[in-house]
C-alpha atoms as a PDB file:
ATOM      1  CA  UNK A   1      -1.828 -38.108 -44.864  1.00  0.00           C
ATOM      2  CA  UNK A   2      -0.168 -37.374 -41.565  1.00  0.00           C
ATOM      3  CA  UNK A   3       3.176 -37.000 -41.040  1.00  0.00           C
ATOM      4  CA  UNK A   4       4.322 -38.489 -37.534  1.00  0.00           C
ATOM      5  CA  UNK A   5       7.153 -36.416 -35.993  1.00  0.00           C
ATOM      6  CA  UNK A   6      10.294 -38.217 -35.338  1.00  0.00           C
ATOM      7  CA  UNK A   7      11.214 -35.499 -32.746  1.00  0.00           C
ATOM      8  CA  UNK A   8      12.015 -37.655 -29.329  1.00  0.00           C
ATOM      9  CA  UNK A   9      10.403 -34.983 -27.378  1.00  0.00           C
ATOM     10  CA  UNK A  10       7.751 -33.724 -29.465  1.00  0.00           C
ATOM     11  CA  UNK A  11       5.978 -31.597 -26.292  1.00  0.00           C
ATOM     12  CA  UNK A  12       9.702 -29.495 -27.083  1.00  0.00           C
ATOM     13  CA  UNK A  13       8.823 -28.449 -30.234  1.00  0.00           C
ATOM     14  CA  UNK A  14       4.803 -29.624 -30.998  1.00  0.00           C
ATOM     15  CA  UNK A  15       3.607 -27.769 -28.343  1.00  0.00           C
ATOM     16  CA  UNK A  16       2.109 -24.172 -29.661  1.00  0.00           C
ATOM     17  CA  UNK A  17       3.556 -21.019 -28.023  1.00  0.00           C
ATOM     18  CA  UNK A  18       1.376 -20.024 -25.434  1.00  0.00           C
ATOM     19  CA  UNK A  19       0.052 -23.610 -24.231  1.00  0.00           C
ATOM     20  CA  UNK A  20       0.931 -26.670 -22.281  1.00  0.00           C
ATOM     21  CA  UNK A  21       0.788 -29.658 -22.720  1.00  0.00           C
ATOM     22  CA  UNK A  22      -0.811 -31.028 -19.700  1.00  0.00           C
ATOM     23  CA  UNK A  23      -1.490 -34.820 -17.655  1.00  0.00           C
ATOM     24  CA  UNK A  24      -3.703 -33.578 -15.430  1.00  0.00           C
ATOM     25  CA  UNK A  25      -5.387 -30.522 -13.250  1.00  0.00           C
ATOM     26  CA  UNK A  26      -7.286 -30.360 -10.265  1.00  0.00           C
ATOM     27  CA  UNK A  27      -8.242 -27.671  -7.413  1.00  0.00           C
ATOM     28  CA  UNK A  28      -8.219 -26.902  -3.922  1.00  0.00           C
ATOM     29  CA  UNK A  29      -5.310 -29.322  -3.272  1.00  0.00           C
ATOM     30  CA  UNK A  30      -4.025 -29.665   0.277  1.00  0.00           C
ATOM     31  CA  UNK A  31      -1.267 -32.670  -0.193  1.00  0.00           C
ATOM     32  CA  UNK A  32       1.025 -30.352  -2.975  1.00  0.00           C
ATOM     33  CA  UNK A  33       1.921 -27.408  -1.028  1.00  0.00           C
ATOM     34  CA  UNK A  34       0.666 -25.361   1.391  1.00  0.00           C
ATOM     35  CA  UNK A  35      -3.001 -24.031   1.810  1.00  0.00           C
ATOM     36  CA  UNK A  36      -5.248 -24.873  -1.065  1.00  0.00           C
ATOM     37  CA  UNK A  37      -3.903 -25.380  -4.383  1.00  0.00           C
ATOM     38  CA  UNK A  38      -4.645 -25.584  -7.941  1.00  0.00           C
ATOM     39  CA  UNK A  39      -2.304 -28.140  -9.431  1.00  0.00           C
ATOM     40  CA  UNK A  40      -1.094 -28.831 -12.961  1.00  0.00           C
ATOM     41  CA  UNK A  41       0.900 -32.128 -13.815  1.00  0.00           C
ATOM     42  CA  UNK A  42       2.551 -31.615 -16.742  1.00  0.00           C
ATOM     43  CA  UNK A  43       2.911 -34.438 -19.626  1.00  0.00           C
ATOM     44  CA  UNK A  44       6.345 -35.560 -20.229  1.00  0.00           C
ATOM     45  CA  UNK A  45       9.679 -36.615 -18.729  1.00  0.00           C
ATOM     46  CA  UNK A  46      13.043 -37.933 -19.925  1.00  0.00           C
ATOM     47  CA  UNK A  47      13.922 -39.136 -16.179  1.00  0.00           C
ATOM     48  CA  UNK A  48      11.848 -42.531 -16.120  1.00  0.00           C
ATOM     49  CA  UNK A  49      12.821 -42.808 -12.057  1.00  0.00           C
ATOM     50  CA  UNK A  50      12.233 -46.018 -10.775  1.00  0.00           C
ATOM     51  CA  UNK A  51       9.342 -46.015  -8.485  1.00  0.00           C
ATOM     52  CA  UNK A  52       8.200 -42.782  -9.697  1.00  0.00           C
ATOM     53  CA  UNK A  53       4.840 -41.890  -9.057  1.00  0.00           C
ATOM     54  CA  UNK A  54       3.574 -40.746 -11.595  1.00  0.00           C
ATOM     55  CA  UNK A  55       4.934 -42.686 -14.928  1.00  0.00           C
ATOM     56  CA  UNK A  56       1.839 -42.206 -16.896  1.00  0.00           C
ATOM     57  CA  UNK A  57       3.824 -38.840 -17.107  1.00  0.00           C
ATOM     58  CA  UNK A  58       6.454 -40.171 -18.968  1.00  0.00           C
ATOM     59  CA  UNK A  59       5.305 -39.668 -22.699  1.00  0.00           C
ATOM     60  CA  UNK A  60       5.848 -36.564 -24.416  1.00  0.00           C
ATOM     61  CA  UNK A  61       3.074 -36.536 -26.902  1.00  0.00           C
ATOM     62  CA  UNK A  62       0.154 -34.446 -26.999  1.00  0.00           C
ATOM     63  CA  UNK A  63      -1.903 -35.646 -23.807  1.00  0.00           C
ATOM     64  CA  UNK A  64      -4.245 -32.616 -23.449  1.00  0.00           C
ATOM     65  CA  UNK A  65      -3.336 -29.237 -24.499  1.00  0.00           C
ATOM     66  CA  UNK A  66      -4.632 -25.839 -22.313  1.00  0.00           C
ATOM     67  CA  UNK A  67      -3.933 -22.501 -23.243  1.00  0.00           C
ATOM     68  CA  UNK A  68      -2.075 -20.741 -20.521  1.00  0.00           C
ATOM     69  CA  UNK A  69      -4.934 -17.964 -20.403  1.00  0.00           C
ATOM     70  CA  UNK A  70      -7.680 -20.788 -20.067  1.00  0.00           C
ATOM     71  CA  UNK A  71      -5.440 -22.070 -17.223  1.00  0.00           C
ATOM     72  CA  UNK A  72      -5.513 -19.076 -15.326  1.00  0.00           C
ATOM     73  CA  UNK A  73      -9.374 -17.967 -16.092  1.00  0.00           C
ATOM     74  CA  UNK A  74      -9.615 -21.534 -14.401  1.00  0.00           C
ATOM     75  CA  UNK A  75      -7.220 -21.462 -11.672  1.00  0.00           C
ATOM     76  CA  UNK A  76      -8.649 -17.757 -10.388  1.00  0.00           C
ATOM     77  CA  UNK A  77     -12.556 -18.995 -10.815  1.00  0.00           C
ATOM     78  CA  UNK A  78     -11.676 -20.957  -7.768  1.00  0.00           C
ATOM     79  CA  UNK A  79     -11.584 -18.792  -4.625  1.00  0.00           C
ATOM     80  CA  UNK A  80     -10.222 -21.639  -2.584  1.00  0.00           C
ATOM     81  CA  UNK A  81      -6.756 -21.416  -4.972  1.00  0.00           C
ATOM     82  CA  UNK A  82      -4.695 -20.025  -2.672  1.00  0.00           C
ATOM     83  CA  UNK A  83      -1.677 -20.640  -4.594  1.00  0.00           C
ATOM     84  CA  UNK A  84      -0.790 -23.038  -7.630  1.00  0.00           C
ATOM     85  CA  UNK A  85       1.646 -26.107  -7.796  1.00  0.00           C
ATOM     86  CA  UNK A  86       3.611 -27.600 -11.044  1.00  0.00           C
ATOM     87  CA  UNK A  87       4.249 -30.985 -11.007  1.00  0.00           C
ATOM     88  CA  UNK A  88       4.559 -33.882 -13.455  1.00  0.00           C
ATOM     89  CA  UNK A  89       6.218 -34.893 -15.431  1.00  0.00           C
ATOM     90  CA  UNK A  90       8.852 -32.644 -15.496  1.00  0.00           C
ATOM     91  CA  UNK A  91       7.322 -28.965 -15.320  1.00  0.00           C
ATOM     92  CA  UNK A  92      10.791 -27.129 -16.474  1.00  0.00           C
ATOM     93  CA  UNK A  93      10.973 -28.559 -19.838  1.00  0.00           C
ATOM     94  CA  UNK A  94       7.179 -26.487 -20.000  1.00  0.00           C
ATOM     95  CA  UNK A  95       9.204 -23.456 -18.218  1.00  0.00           C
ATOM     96  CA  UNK A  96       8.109 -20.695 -20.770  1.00  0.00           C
ATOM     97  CA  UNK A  97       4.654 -21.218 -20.342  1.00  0.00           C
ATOM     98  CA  UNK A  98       4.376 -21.773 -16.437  1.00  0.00           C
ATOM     99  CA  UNK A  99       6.631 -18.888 -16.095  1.00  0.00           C
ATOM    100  CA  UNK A 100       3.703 -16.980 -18.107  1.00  0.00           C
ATOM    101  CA  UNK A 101       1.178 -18.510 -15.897  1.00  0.00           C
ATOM    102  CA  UNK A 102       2.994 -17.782 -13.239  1.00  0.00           C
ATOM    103  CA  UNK A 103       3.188 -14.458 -13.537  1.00  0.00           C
ATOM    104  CA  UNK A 104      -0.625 -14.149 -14.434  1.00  0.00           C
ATOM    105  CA  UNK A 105      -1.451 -16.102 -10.859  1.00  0.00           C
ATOM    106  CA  UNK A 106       0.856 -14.150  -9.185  1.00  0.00           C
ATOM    107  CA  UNK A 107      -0.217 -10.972 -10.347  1.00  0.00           C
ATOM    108  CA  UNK A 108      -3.858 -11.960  -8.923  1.00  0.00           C
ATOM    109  CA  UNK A 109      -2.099 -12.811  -5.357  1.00  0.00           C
ATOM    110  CA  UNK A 110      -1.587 -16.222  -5.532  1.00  0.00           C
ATOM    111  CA  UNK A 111       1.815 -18.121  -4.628  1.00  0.00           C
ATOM    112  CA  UNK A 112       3.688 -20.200  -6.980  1.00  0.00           C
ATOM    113  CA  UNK A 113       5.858 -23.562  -5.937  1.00  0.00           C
ATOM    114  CA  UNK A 114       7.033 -26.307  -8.196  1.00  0.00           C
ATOM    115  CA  UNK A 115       8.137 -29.549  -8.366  1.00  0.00           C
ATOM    116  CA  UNK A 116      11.351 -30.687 -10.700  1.00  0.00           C
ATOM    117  CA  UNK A 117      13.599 -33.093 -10.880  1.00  0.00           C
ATOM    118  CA  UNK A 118      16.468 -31.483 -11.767  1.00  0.00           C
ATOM    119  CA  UNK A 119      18.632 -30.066  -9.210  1.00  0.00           C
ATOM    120  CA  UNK A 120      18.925 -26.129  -8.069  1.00  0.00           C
ATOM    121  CA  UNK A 121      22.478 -26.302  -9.346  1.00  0.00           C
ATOM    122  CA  UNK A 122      21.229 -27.303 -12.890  1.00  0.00           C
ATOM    123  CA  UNK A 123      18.624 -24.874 -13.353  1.00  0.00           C
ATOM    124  CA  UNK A 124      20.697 -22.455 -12.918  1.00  0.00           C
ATOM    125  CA  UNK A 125      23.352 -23.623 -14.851  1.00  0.00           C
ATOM    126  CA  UNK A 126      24.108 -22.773 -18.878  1.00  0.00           C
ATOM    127  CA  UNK A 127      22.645 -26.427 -19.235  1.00  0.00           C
ATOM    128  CA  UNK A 128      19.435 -25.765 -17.501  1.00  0.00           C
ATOM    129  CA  UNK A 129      16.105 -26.111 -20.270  1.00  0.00           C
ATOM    130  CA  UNK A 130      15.158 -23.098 -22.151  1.00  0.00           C
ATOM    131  CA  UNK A 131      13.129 -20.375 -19.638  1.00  0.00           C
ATOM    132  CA  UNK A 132      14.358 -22.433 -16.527  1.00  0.00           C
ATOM    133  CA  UNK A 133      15.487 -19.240 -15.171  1.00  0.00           C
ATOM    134  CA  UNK A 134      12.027 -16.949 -15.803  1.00  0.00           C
ATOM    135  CA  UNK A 135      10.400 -19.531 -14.341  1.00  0.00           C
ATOM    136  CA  UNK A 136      12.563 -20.158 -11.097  1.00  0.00           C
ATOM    137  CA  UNK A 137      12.000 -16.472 -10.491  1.00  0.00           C
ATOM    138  CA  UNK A 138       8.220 -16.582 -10.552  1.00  0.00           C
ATOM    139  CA  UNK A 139       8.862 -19.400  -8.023  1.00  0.00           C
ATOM    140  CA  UNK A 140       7.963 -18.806  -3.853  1.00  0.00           C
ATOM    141  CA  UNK A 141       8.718 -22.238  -3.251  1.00  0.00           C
ATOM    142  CA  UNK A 142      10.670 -25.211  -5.659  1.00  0.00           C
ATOM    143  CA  UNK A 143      11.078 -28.748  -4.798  1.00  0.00           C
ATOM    144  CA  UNK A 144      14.214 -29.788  -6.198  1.00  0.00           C
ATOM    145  CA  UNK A 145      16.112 -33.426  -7.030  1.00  0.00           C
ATOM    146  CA  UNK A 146      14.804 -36.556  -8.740  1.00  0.00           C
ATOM    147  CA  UNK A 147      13.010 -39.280  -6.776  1.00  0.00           C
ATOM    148  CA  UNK A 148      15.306 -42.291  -5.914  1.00  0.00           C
ATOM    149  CA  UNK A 149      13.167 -44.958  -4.606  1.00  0.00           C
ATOM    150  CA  UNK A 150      16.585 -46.148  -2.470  1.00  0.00           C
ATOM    151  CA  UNK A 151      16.520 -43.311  -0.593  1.00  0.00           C
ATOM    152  CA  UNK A 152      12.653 -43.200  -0.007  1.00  0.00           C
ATOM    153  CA  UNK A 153      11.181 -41.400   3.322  1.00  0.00           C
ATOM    154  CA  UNK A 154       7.918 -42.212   3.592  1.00  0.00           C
ATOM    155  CA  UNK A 155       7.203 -40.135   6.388  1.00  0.00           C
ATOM    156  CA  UNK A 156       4.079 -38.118   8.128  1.00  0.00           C
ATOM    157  CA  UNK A 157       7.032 -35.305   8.776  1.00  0.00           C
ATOM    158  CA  UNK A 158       8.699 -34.878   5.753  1.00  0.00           C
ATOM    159  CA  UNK A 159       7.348 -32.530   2.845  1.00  0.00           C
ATOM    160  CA  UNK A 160      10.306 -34.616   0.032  1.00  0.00           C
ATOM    161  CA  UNK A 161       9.789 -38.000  -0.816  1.00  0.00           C
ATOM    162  CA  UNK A 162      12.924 -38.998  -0.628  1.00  0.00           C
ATOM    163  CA  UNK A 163      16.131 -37.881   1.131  1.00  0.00           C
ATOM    164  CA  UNK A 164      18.009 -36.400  -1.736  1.00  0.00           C
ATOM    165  CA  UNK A 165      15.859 -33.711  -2.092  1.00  0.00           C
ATOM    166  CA  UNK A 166      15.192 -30.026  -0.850  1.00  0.00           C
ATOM    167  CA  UNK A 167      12.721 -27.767  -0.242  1.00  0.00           C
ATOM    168  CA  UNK A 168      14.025 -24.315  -1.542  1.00  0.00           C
ATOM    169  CA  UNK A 169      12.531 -21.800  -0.013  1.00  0.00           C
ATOM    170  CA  UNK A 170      12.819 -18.366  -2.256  1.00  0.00           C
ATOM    171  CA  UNK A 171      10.008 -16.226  -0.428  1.00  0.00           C
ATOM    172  CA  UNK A 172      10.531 -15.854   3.565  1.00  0.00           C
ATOM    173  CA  UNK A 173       6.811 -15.450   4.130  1.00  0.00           C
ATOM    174  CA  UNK A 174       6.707 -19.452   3.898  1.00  0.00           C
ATOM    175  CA  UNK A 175      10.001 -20.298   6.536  1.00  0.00           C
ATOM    176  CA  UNK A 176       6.959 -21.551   8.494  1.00  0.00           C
ATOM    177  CA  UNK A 177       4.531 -23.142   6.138  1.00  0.00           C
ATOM    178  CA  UNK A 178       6.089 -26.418   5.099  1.00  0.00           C
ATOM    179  CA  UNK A 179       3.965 -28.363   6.434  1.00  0.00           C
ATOM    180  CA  UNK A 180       2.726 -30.888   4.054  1.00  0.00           C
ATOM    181  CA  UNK A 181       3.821 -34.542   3.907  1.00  0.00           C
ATOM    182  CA  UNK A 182       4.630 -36.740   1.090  1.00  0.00           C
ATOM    183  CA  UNK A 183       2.726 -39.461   2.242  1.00  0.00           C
ATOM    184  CA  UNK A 184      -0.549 -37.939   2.307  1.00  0.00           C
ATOM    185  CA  UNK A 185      -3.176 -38.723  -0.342  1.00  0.00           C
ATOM    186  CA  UNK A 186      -6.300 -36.933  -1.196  1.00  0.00           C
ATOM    187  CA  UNK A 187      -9.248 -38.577  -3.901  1.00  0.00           C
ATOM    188  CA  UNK A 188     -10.910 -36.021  -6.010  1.00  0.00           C
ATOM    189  CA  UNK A 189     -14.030 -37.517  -7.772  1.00  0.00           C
ATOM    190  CA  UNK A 190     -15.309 -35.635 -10.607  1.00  0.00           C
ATOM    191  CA  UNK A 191     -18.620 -34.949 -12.341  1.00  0.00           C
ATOM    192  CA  UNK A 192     -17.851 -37.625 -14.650  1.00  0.00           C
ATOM    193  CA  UNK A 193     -17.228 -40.554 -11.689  1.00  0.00           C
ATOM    194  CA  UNK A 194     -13.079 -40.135 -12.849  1.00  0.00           C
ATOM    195  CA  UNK A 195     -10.886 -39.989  -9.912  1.00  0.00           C
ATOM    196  CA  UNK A 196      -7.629 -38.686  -8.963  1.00  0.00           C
ATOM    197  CA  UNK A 197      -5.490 -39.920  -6.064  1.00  0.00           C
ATOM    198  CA  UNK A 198      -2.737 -37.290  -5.037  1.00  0.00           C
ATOM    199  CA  UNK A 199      -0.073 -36.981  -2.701  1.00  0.00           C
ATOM    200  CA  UNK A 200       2.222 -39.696  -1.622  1.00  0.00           C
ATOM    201  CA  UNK A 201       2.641 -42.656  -4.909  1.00  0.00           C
ATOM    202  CA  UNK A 202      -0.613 -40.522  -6.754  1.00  0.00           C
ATOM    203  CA  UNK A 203      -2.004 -41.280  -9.311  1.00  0.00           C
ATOM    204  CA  UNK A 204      -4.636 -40.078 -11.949  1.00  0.00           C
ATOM    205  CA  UNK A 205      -7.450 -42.513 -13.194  1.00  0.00           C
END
């Protein structure tokens, strides 16, 4: 008989070094970052934002678990990956293993950015989730601060979707390259007739 866990967060502890527990994954992205971008949404969040865009994020149990060597045999199949984005959920309680597929992208010459929404401050603080600091230093670029739906944007200039947040720049050779907007979506239709809406109030379907 199984036994269910009664941990709150069971992607903390269920998931098996070496993997990640995943929502979703598509490539060639042009609404998360700039270029084209392979982009991973990670499965689970404690923040529950109102208005959030993503709350089928939310859970913590197993969604769909990829090895972080099948994730980077996938992301570098695709020449048009110019870089790779984390997003969610909440990639830094994943941080070990993005920081390991980090490195493996990087290695290859693709740039790394993120998503989170913790603040700068916190993930660098003694509070900050385990590997929160391996990962930030794989990290070119880092989107930092949870949504607050009062403080929305919605704008065709503006890369944040809403005003309390910042774009951390960590690599100068992308000063010049935030270019993206939050309100942008992009529809990916896959072999299988799925779909999945990105950018501005995404969603995956």
């Amino acid at each position: 008989m199984a036994i269910k866990s009664t941990n709150p967060y069971p992607s903390e502890n269920d998931v098996p070094p070496g993997y990640l527990n995943i929502m979703g994954y598509v490539d060639e992205s042009e609404v998360n970052g700039p270029g084209s971008r392979a982009v991973i949404w990670v499965q689970g969040c404690k923040r529950e934002c109102g208005g959030c865009f993503n709350p089928e994020s939310w859970s913590f149990e197993i969604n769909q678990l990829e090895s972080v060597d099948s994730l980077a045999e996938k992301i570098l199949s695709k020449p048009g990956n110019t870089g790779v984005t984390f997003s969610g959920g909440e990639p830094f309680w994943q941080a070990p293993a993005l920081a390991s597929l980090a490195r493996k992208v990087k290695a290859a010459g693709l740039n790394v950015m993120s998503f989170t929404g913790f603040t700068l401050e916190k993930l660098q603080s003694e509070q900050a989730p385990p590997g929160a600091k391996e990962l930030l230093e794989q990290l070119d670029i880092l989107i930092d601060g949870p949504f607050i739906e009062s403080l929305a944007i919605n704008s065709p200039n503006s890369p944040v979707s809403s005003s309390n947040q910042h774009v951390r720049i960590f690599n100068p050779d992308f000063e010049d390259k935030i270019t993206w907007a939050s309100d942008q979506i992009e529809i990916h239709v896959f072999k299988d007739g799925s779909r999945l809406v990105t950018g501005y109030r995404g969603w995956m379907e």
